[in-house]
Protein backbone atom coordinates (compact mmCIF):
# COMPACT_ATOMS: atom_id res chain seq x y z
CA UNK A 1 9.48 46.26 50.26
CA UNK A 2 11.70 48.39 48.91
CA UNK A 3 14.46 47.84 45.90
CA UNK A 4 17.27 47.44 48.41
CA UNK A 5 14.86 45.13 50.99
CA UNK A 6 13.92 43.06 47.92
CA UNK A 7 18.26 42.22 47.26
CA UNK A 8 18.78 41.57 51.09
CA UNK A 9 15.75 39.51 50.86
CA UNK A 10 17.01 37.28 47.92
CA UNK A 11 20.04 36.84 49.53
CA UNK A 12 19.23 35.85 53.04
CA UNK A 13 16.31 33.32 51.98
CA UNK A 14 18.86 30.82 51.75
CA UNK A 15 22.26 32.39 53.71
CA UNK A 16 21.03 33.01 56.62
CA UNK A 17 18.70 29.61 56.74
CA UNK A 18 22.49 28.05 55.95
CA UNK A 19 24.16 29.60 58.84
CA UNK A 20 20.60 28.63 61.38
CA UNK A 21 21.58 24.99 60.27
CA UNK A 22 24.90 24.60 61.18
CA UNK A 23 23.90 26.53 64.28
CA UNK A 24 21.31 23.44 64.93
CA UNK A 25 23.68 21.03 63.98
CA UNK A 26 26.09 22.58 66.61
CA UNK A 27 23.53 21.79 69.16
CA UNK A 28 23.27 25.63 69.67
CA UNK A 29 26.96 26.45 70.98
CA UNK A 30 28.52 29.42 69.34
CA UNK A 31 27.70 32.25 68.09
CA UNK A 32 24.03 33.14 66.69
CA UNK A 33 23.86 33.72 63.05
CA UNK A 34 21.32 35.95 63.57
CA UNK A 35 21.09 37.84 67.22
CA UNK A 36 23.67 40.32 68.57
CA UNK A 37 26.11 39.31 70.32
CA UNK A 38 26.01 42.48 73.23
CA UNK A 39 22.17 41.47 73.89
CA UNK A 40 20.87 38.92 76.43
CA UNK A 41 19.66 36.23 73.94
CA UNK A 42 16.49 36.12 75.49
CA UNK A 43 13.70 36.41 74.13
CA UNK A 44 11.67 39.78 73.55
CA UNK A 45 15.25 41.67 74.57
CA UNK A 46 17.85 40.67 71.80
CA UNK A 47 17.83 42.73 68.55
CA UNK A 48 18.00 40.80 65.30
CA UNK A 49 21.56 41.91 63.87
CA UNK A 50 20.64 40.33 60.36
CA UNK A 51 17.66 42.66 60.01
CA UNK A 52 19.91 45.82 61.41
CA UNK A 53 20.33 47.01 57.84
CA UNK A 54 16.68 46.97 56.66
CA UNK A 55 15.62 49.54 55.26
CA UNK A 56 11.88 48.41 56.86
CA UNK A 57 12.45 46.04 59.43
CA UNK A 58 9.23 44.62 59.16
CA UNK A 59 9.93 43.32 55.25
CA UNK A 60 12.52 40.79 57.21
CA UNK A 61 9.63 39.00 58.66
CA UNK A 62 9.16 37.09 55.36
CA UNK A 63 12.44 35.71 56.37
CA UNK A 64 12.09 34.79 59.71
CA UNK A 65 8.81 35.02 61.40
CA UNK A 66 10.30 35.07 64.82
CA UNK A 67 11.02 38.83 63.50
CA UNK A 68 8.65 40.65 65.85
CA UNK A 69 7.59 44.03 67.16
CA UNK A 70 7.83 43.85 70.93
CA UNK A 71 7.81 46.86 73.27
CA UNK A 72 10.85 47.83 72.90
CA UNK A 73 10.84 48.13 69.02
CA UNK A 74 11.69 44.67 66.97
CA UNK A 75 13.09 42.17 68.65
CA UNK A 76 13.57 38.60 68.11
CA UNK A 77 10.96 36.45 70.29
CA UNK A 78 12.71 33.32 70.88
CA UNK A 79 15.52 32.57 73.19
CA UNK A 80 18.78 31.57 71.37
CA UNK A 81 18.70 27.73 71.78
CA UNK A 82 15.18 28.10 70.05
CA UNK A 83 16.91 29.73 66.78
CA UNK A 84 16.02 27.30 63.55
CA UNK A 85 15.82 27.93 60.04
CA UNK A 86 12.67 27.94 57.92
CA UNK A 87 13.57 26.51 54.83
CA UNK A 88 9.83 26.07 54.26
CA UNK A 89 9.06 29.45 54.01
CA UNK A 90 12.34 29.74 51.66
CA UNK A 91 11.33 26.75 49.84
CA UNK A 92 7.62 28.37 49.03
CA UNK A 93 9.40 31.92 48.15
CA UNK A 94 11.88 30.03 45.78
CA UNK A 95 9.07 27.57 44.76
CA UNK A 96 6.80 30.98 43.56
CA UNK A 97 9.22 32.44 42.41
CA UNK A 98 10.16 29.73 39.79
CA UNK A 99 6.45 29.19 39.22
CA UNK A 100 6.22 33.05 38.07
CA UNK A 101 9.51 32.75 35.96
CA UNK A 102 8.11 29.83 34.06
CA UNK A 103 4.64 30.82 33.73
CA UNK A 104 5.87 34.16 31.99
CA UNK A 105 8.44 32.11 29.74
CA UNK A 106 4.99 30.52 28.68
CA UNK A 107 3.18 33.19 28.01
CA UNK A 108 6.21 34.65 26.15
CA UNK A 109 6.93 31.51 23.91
CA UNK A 110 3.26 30.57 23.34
CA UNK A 111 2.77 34.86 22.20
CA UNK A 112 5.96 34.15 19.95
CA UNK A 113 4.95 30.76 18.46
CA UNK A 114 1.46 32.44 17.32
CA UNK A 115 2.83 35.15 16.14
CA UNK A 116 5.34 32.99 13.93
CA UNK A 117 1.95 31.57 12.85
CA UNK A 118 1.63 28.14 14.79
CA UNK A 119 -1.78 27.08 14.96
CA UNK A 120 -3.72 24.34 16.42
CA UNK A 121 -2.40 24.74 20.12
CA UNK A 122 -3.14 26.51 23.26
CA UNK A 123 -1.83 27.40 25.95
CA UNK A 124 -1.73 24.67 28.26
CA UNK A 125 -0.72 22.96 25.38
CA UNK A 126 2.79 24.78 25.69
CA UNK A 127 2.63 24.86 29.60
CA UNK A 128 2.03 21.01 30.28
CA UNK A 129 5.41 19.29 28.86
CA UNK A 130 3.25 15.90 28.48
CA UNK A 131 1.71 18.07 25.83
CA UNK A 132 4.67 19.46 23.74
CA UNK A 133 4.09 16.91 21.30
CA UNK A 134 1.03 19.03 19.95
CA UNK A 135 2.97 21.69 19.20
CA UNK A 136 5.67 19.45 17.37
CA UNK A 137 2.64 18.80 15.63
CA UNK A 138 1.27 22.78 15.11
CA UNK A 139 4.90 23.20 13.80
CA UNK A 140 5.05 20.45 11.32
CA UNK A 141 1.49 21.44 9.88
CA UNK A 142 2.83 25.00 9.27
CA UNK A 143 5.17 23.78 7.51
CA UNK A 144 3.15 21.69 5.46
CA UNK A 145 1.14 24.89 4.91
CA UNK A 146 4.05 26.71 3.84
CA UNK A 147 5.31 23.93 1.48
CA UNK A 148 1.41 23.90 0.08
CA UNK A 149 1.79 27.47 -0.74
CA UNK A 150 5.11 26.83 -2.37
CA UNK A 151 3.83 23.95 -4.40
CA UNK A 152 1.25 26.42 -5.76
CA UNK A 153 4.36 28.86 -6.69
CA UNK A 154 5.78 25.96 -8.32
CA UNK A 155 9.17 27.17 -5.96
CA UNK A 156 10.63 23.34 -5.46
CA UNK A 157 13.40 24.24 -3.39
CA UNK A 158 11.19 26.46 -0.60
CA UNK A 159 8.68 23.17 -0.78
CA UNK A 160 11.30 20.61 -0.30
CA UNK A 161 12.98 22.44 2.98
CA UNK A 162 9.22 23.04 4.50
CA UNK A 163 8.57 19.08 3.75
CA UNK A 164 11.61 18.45 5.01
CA UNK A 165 10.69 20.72 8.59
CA UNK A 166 7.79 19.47 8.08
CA UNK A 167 9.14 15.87 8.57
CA UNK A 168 11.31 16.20 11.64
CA UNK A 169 8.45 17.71 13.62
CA UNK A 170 5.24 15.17 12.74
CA UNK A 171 7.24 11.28 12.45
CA UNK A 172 4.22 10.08 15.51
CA UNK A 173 1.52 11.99 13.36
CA UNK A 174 -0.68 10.04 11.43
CA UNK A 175 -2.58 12.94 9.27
CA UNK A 176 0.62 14.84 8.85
CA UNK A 177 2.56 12.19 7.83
CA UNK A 178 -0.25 11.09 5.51
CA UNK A 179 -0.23 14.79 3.62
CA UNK A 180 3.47 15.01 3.73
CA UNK A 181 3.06 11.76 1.27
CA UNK A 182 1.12 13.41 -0.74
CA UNK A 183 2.85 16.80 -1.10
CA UNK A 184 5.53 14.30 -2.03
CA UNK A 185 3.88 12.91 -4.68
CA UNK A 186 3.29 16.18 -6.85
CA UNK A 187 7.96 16.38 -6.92
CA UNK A 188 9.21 15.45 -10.13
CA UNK A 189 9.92 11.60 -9.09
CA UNK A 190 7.58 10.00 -7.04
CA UNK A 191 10.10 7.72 -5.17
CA UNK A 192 10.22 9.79 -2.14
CA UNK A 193 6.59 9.33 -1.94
CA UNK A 194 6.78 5.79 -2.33
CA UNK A 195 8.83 5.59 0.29
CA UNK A 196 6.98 7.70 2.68
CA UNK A 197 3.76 5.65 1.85
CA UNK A 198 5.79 2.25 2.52
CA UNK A 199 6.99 4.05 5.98
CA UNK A 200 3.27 4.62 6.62
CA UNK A 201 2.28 1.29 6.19
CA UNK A 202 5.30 0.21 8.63
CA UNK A 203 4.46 2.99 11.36
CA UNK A 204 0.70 2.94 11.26
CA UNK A 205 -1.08 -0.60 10.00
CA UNK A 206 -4.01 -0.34 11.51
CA UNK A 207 -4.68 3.17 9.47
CA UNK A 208 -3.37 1.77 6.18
CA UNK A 209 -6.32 1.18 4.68
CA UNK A 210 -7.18 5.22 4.99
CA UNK A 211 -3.17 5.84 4.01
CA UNK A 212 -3.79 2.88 0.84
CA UNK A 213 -6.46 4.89 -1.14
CA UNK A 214 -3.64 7.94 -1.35
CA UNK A 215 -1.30 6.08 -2.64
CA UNK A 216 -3.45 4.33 -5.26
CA UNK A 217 -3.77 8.27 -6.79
CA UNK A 218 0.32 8.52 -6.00
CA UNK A 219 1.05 5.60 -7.87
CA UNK A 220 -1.33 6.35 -10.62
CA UNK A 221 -0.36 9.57 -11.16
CA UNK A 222 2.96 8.98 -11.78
CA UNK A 223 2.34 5.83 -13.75
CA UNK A 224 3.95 3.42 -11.33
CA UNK A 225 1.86 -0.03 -12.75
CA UNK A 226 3.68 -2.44 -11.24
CA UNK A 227 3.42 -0.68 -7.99
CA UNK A 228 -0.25 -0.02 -8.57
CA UNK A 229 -0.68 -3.62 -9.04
CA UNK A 230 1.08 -5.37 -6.47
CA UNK A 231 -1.14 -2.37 -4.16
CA UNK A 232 -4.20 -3.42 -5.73
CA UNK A 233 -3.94 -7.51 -5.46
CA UNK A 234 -2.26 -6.62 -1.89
CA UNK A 235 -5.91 -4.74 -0.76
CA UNK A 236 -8.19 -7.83 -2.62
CA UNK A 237 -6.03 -10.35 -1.02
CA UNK A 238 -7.21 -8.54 2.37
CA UNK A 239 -10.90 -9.09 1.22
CA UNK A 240 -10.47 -13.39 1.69
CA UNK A 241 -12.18 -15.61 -0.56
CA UNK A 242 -16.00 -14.14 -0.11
CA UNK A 243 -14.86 -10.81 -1.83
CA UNK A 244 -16.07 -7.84 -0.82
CA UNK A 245 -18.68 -5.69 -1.87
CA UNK A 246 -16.41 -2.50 -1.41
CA UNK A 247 -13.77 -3.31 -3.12
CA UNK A 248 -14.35 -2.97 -6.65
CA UNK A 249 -12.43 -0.04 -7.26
CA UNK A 250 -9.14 -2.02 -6.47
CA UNK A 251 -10.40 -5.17 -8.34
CA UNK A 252 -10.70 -2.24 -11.32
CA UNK A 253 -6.75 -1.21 -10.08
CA UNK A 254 -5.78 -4.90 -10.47
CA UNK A 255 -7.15 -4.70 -13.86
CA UNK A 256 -5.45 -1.21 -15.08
CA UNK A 257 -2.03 -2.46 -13.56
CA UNK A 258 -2.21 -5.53 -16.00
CA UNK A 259 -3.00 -4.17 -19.15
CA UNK A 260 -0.20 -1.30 -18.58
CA UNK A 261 2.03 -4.21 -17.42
CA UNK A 262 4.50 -6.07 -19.90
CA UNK A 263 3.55 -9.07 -20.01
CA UNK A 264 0.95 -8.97 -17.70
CA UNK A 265 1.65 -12.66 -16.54
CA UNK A 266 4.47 -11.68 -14.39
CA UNK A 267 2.72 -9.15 -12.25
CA UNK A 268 0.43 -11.95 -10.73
CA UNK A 269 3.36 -14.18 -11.04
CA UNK A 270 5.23 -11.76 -8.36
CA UNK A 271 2.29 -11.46 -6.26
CA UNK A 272 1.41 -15.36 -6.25
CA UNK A 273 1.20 -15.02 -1.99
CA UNK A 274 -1.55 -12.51 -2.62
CA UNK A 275 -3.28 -14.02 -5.59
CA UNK A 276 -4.13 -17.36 -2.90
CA UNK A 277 -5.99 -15.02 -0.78
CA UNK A 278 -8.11 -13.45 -3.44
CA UNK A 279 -11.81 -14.95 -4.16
CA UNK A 280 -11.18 -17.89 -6.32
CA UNK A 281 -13.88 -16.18 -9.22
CA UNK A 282 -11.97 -13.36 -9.14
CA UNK A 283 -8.61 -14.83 -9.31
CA UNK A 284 -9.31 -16.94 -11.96
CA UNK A 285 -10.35 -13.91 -14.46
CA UNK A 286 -7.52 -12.02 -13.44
CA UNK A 287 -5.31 -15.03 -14.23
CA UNK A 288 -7.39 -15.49 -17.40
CA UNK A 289 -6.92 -11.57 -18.16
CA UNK A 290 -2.87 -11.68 -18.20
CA UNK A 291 -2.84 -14.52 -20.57
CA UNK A 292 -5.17 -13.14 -22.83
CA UNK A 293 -3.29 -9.84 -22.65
CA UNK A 294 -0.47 -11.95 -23.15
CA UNK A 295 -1.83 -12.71 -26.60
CA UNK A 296 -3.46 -15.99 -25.60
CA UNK A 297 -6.78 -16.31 -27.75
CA UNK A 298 -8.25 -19.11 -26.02
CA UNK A 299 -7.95 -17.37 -22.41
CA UNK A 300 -9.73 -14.40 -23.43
CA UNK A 301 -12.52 -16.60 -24.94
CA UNK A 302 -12.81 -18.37 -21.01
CA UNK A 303 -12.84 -15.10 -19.70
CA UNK A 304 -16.22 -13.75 -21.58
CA UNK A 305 -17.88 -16.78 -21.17
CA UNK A 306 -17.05 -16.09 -17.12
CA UNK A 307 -18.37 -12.90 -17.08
CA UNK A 308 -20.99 -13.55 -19.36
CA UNK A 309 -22.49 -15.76 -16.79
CA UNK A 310 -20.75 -14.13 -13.04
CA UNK A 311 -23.08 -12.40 -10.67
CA UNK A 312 -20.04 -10.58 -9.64
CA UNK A 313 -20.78 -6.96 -11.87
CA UNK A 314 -17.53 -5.44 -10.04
CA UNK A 315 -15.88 -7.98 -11.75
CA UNK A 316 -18.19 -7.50 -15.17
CA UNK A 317 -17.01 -3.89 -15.28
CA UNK A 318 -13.52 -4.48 -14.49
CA UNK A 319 -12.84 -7.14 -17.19
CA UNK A 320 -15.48 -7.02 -20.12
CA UNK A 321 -12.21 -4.06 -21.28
CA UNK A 322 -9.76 -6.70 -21.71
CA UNK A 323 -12.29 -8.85 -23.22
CA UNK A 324 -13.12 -6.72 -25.83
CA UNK A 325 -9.90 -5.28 -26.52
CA UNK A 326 -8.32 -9.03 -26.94
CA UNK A 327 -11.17 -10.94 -28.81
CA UNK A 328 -11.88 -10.23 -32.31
CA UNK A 329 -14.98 -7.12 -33.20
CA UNK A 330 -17.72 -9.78 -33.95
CA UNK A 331 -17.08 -12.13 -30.29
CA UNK A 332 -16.53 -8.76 -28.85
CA UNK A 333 -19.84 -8.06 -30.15
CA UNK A 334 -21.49 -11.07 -28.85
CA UNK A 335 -20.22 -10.63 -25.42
CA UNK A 336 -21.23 -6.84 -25.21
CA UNK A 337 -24.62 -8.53 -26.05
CA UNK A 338 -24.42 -10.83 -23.47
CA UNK A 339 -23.64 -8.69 -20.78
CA UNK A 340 -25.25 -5.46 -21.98
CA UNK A 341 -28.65 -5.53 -20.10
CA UNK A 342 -26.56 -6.01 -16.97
CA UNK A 343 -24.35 -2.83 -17.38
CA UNK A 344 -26.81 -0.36 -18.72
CA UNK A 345 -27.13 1.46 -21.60
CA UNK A 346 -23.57 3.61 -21.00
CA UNK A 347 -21.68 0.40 -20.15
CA UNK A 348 -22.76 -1.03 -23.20
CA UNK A 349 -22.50 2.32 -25.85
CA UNK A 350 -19.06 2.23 -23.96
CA UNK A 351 -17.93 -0.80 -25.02
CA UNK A 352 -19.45 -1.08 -28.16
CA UNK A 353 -16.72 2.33 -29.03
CA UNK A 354 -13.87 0.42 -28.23
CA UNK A 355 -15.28 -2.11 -30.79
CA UNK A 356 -15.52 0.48 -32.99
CA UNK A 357 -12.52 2.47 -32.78
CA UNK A 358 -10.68 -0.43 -33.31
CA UNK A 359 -12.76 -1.94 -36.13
CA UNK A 360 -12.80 1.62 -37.71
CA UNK A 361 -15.79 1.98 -37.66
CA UNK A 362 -15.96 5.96 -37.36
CA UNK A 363 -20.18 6.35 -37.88
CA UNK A 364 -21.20 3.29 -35.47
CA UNK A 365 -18.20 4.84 -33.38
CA UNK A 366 -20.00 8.42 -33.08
CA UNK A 367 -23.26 7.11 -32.94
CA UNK A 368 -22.10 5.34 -29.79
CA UNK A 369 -20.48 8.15 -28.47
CA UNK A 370 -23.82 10.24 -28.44
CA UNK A 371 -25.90 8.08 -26.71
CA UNK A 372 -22.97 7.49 -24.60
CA UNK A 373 -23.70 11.50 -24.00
CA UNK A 374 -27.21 11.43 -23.69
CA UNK A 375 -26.91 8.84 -20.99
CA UNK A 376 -23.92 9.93 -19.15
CA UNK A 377 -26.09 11.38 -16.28
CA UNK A 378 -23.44 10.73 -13.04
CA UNK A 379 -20.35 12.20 -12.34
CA UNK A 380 -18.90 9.01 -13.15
CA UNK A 381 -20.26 8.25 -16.08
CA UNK A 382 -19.01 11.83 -17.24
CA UNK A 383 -15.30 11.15 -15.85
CA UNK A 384 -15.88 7.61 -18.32
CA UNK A 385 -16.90 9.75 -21.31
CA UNK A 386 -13.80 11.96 -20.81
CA UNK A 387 -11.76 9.23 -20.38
CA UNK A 388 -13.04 7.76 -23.80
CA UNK A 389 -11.94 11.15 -25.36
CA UNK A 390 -8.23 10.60 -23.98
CA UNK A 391 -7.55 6.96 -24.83
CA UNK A 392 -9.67 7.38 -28.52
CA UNK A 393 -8.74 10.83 -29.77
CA UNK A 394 -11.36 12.54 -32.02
CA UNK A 395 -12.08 15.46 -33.05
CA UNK A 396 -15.59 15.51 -33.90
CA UNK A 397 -16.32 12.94 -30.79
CA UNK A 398 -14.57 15.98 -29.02
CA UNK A 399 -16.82 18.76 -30.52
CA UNK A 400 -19.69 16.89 -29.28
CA UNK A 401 -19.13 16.91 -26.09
CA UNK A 402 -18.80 20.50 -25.62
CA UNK A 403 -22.51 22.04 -25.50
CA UNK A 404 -23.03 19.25 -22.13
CA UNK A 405 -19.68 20.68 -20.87
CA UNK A 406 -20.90 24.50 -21.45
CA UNK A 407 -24.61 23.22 -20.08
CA UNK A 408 -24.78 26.08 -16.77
CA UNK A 409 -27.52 24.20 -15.78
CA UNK A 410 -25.60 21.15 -15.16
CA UNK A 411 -22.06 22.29 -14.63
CA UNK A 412 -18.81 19.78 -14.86
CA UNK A 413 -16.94 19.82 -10.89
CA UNK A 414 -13.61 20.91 -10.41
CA UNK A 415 -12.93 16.65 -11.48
CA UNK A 416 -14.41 16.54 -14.54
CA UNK A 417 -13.09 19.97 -15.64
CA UNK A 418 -9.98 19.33 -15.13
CA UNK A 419 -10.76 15.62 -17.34
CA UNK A 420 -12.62 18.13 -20.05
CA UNK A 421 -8.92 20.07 -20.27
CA UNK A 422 -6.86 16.67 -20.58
CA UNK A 423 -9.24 15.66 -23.04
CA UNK A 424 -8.90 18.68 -25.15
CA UNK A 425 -5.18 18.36 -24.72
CA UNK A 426 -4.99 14.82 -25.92
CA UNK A 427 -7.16 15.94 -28.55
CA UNK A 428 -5.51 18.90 -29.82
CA UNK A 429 -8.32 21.43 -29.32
CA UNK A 430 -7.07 24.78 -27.67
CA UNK A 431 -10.44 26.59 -27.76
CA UNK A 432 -12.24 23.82 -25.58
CA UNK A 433 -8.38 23.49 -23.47
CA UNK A 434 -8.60 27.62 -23.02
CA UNK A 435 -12.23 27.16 -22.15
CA UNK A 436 -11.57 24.53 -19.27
CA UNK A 437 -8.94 26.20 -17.96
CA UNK A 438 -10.95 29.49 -17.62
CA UNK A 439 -13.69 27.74 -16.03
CA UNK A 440 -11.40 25.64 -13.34
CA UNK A 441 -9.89 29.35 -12.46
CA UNK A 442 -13.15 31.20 -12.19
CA UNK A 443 -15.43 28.15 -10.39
CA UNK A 444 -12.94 26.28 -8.56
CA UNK A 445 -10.09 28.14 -8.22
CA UNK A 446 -7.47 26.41 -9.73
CA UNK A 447 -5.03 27.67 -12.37
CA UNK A 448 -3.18 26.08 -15.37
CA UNK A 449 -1.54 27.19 -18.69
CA UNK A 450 -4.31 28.00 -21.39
CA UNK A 451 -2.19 27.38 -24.07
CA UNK A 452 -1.11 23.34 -24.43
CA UNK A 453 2.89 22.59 -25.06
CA UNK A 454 3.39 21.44 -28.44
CA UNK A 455 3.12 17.59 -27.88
CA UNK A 456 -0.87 17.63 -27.68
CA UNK A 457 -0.29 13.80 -27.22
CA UNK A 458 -2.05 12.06 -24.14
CA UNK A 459 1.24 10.73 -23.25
CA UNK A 460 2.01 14.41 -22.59
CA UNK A 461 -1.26 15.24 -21.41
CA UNK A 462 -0.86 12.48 -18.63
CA UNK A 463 2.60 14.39 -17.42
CA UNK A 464 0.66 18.26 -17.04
CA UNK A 465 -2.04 15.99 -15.61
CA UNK A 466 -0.20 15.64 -12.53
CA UNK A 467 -1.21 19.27 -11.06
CA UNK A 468 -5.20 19.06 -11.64
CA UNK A 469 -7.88 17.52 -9.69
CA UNK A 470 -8.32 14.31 -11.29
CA UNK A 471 -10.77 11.74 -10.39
CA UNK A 472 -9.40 8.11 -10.65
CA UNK A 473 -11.04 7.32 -14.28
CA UNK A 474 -9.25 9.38 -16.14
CA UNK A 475 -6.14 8.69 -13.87
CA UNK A 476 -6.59 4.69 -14.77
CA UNK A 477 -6.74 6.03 -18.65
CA UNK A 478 -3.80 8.08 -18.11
CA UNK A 479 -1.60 4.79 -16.78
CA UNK A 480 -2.53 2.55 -19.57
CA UNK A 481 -1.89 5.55 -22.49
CA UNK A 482 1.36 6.65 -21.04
CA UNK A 483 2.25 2.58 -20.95
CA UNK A 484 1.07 2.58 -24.62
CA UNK A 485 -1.56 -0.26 -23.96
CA UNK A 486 -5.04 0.95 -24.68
CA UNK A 487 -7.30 -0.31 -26.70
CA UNK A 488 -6.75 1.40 -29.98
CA UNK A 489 -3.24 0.51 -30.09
CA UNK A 490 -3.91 -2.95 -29.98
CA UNK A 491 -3.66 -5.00 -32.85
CA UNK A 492 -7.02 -5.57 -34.40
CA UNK A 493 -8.14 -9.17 -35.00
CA UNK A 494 -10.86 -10.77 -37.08
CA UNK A 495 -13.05 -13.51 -36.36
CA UNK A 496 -11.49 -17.20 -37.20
């Protein structure tokens, strides 16, 4: 079909099936549309005056198939009354040739959206319209990337209009939505993020308790307390009156969230709907916890005689802090001895420090410290040894550490290296700080300033804190410093 064929054709797919309708609807009177008017009309003898100006006759046959070569050249084949349209044929030209259009838009806009960088689709993915919603999805995770990348240039105005891209594209996407959170979190105020993590648990409740665990570290990084503990006595509350086994870490948040909190009372006062649902051991030490925080001597002597006899060790751990913290060094002594064999020989050194530090007791302090070291033989017990350096600042205690941290054989993770830096920073040491900071570069690829600002505080540590990979001990340690609750602040008291 030629150039000029392939215009006629266009045009007489649907005009000339127009005027063969009205013909039919005139019941055949009149003129035909389509045969000359000086021939017979019958069939086999009349030429077809439509296809006169072909420039190959035959190329009008996708048009009419009644187009036919007789033996007289082509001729129509049918009689005029038996002239009709075929707007099935037209309909299947028109149909392909949409199909074709919109198959190479595809291929066009799927070609452009990968080259733009869009990943995650294919594409039937941009074919199927029941299936755009993936590539709402490819779009908003690019822009997370992007905002990623601009987090790591520290460029807050390129990360904020990727979040916000990022936003519009992803609101039915669980993961994205999730990560935008976070991203959130790392902004100078983490109210956005709270927000988006309240949204979360709005939109998506039956994922919450995946979405809950980020916003623990959201809320704890930025020192949110009372946040972190109506979160934390929200997620025991969901554990009924049995307790459960798994959820020590928030019974531990519950704890952190009242000694930062002033006065602890009121946070369990807010929360009193939760505090029914909570295991009645368990809600009866916290409630024993805030008043002894609170300065009440009497309620921190209940509380070591509960978990000097509970079989509940979550509970142990999470309170024997505020226990020794509020009772004076020689109880605090008794109860360490009471519970000691339970805990282990790092729970116990542990505890015995915080005695210590506050007593003043530098020797029995550094004694306690080293077999604290010699012991610390898990990742967590490391991040709890670092965390001991940031809420007790020492210098020596500091110095000791240092040949374990160097140890190749045994080397610190990305975690507990970035803990070894805030614990240099909080203790003033640059060389071990410079040292950390090389190491989370070279091993783990992370980067942060060698040299420390000139508050070496851990108030100001728990600020630059914000950018490394923490793990949640030394973010719990953070909290209570930057509230200015921690143990070695607290007044010390002597036995009456």
């Amino acid at each position: 079909m030629t150039w000029g064929d392939s215009i006629r054709f266009a045009r007489a797919l649907i005009a000339l099936n127009v005027r063969q309708t009205v013909f039919r609807w005139r019941g055949g009177r009149g003129r035909c549309p389509c045969q000359s008017p000086s021939d017979s009309g019958r069939a086999w003898e009349t030429v077809c005056e439509e296809a006169a100006g072909w420039d190959r006759p035959e190329s009008f046959r996708r048009v009419c198939p009644k187009f036919r070569l007789g033996p007289k050249g082509w001729r129509c084949s049918v009689d005029t009354r038996d002239v009709r349209p075929h707007w099935g044929r037209a309909a299947g030209y028109v149909g392909a040739a949409l199909l074709a259009c919109y198959l190479c838009g595809v291929t066009a806009g799927y070609v452009g959206l990968r080259r733009i960088g869009y990943v995650g689709f294919g594409w039937s993915d941009v074919a199927w319209p029941g299936r755009w919603a993936k590539i709402s999805a490819a779009q908003s995770e690019h822009f997370l990337t992007q905002a990623r990348a601009a987090l790591g240039e520290l460029d807050e105005r390129a990360m904020r209009l990727s979040l916000a891209s990022a936003a519009t594209r992803g609101r039915s996407h669980f993961e994205l939505r999730l990560a935008l959170a976070q991203i959130n979190s790392y902004l100078s105020s983490g109210t956005v993020a709270t927000d988006a993590f309240e949204q979360l648990r709005r939109d998506f409740p039956a994922r919450w308790p995946e979405a809950a665990i980020a916003y623990h570290d959201m809320l704890v990084a930025h020192h949110q307390v009372a946040r972190l503990g109506d979160l934390a006595l929200g997620e025991l509350a969901q554990g009924g009156q049995d307790g459960d086994a798994g959820d020590g870490a928030w019974l531990r948040a519950a704890f952190v969230a009242l000694r930062s909190a002033d006065p602890a009372p009121a946070l369990l006062r807010r929360n009193g709907p939760a505090m029914a649902m909570i295991a009645a051991e368990r809600r009866q030490a916290l409630t024993e916890a805030a008043a002894a925080l609170a300065g009440d001597r009497a309620a921190a002597t209940v509380l070591a005689g509960r978990i000097a006899k509970s079989q509940d060790l979550a509970l142990v751990l999470a309170a024997a802090d505020v226990v020794v913290d509020t009772l004076p060094e020689l109880d605090a002594l008794d109860v360490i001895a009471a519970v000691g064999s339970r805990l282990g020989v790092f729970e116990r050194e542990r505890l015995i420090l915080r005695v210590c530090v506050r007593a003043g007791a530098g020797r029995r302090a550094l004694a306690a410290f080293d077999t604290m070291l010699r012991a610390a033989a898990r990742p967590l017990q490391r991040e709890r040894l670092l965390a001991s350096l940031v809420e007790f600042p020492d210098p020596e205690r500091m110095r000791r550490l240092w040949p374990a941290a160097a140890n190749t054989t045994s080397p610190f993770s990305a975690r507990e290296t970035g803990a070894l830096w805030v614990a240099a920073m909080a203790n003033g040491d640059a060389e071990i700080g410079g040292l950390a900071a090389q190491r989370l570069k070279a091993a783990h690829g992370v980067e942060i300033a060698r040299d420390f600002p000139r508050d070496n505080s851990p108030r100001s540590a728990s600020v630059w804190a914000r950018i490394l990979p923490l793990g949640r001990e030394i973010g719990w340690t953070l909290a209570i410093v930057h509230a200015g609750r921690s143990g070695e602040e607290r007044a010390p008291a002597t036995r009456r």
